[in-house]
Protein backbone atom coordinates (compact mmCIF):
# COMPACT_ATOMS: atom_id res chain seq x y z
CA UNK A 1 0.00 0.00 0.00
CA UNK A 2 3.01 2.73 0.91
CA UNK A 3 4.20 2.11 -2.77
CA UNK A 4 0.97 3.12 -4.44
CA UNK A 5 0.88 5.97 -1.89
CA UNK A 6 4.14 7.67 -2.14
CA UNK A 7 3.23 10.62 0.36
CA UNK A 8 2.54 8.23 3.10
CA UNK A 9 6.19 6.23 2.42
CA UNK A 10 7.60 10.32 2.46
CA UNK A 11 5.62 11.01 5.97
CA UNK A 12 6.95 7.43 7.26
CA UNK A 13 10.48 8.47 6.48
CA UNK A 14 10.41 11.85 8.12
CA UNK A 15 8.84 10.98 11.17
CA UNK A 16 11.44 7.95 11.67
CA UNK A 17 14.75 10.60 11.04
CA UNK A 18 12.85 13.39 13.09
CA UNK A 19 12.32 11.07 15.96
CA UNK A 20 13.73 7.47 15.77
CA UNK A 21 10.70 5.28 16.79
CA UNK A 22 10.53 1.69 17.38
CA UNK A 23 7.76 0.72 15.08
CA UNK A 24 4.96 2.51 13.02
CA UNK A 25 1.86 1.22 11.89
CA UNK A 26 -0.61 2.55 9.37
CA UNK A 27 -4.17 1.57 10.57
CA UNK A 28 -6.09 3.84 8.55
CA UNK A 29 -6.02 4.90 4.96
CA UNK A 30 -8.87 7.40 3.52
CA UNK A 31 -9.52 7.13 -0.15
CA UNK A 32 -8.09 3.57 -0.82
CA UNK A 33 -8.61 4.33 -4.55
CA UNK A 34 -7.06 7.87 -5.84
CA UNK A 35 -6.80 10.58 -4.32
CA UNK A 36 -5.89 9.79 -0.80
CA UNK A 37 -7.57 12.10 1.34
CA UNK A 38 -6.18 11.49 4.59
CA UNK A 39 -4.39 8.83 6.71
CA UNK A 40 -3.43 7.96 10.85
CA UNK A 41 0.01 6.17 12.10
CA UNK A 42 0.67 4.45 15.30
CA UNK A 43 3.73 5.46 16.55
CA UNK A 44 5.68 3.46 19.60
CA UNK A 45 8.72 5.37 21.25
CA UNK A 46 10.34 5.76 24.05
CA UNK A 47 12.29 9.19 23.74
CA UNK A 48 10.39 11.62 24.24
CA UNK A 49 7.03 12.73 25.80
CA UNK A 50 3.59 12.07 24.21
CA UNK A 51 3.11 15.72 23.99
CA UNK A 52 7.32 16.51 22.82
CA UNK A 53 6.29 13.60 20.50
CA UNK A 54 3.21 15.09 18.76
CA UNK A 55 4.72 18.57 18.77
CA UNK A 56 7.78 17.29 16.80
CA UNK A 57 5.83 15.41 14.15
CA UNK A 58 2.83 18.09 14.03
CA UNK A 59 5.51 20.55 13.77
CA UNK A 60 8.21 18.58 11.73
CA UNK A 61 6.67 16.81 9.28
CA UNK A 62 4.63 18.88 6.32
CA UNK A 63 2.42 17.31 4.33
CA UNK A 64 -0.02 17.72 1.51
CA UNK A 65 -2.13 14.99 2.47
CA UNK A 66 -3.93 15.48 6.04
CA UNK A 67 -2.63 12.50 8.32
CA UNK A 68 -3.21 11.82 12.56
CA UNK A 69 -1.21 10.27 15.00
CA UNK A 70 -1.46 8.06 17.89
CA UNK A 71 1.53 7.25 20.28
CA UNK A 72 2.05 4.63 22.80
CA UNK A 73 5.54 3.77 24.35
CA UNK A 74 6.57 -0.07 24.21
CA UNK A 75 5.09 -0.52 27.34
CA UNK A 76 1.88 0.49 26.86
CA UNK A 77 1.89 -1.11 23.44
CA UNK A 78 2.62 -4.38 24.47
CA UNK A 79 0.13 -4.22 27.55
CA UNK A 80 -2.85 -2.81 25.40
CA UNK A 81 -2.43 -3.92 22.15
CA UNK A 82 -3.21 -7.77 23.61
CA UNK A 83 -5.95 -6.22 26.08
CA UNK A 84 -9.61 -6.92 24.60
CA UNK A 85 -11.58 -4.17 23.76
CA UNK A 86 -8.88 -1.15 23.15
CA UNK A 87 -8.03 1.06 20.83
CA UNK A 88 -4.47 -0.60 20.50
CA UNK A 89 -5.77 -3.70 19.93
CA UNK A 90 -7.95 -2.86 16.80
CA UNK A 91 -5.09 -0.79 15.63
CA UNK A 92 -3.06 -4.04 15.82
CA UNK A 93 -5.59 -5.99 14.77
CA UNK A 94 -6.68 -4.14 11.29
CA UNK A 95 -3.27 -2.03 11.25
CA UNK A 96 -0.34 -2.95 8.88
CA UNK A 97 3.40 -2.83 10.08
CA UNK A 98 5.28 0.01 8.18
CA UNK A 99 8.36 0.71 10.30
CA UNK A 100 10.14 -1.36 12.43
């Protein structure tokens, strides 16, 4: 899917140089067919704070297509992504690896 979207592959790129996560995963994709109107990545670090996090990317990272993010560290990940019922387990239920 990142190859027939290049400006999610670019996004991907720039958010891992800007601020080295451990994995990213793309778990929602508007406009499957052309145009893309949209997109949201998971993103699980440990560097920085949520809000240091979302600042750097929000701030960092320019793009023509609109895109969210949600961040966990690898703690949280690995405790909610298994737990029935959250938002981090749908996201790594439906969501595709892209990083990491």
């Amino acid at each position: 899917m990142i190859k027939k979207f290049p400006e999610i592959g670019r996004v991907i790129n720039e958010i891992v140089e800007l601020v080295e996560p451990k994995q990213i995963l793309l778990f929602h994709a508007k406009g499957l067919s052309h145009p893309l109107v949209g997109f949201k990545l998971c993103i699980i670090q440990d560097k920085l704070s949520r809000e240091e996090l979302e600042r750097q990317v929000y701030i960092g990272v320019d793009s023509e297509v609109p895109f969210d993010i949600v961040t966990y560290t690898p703690g949280e990940w690995e405790q909610l992504s298994v737990q029935e019922g959250s938002f981090a387990s749908r996201i790594q239920q439906t969501g595709v690896v892209v990083y990491g």
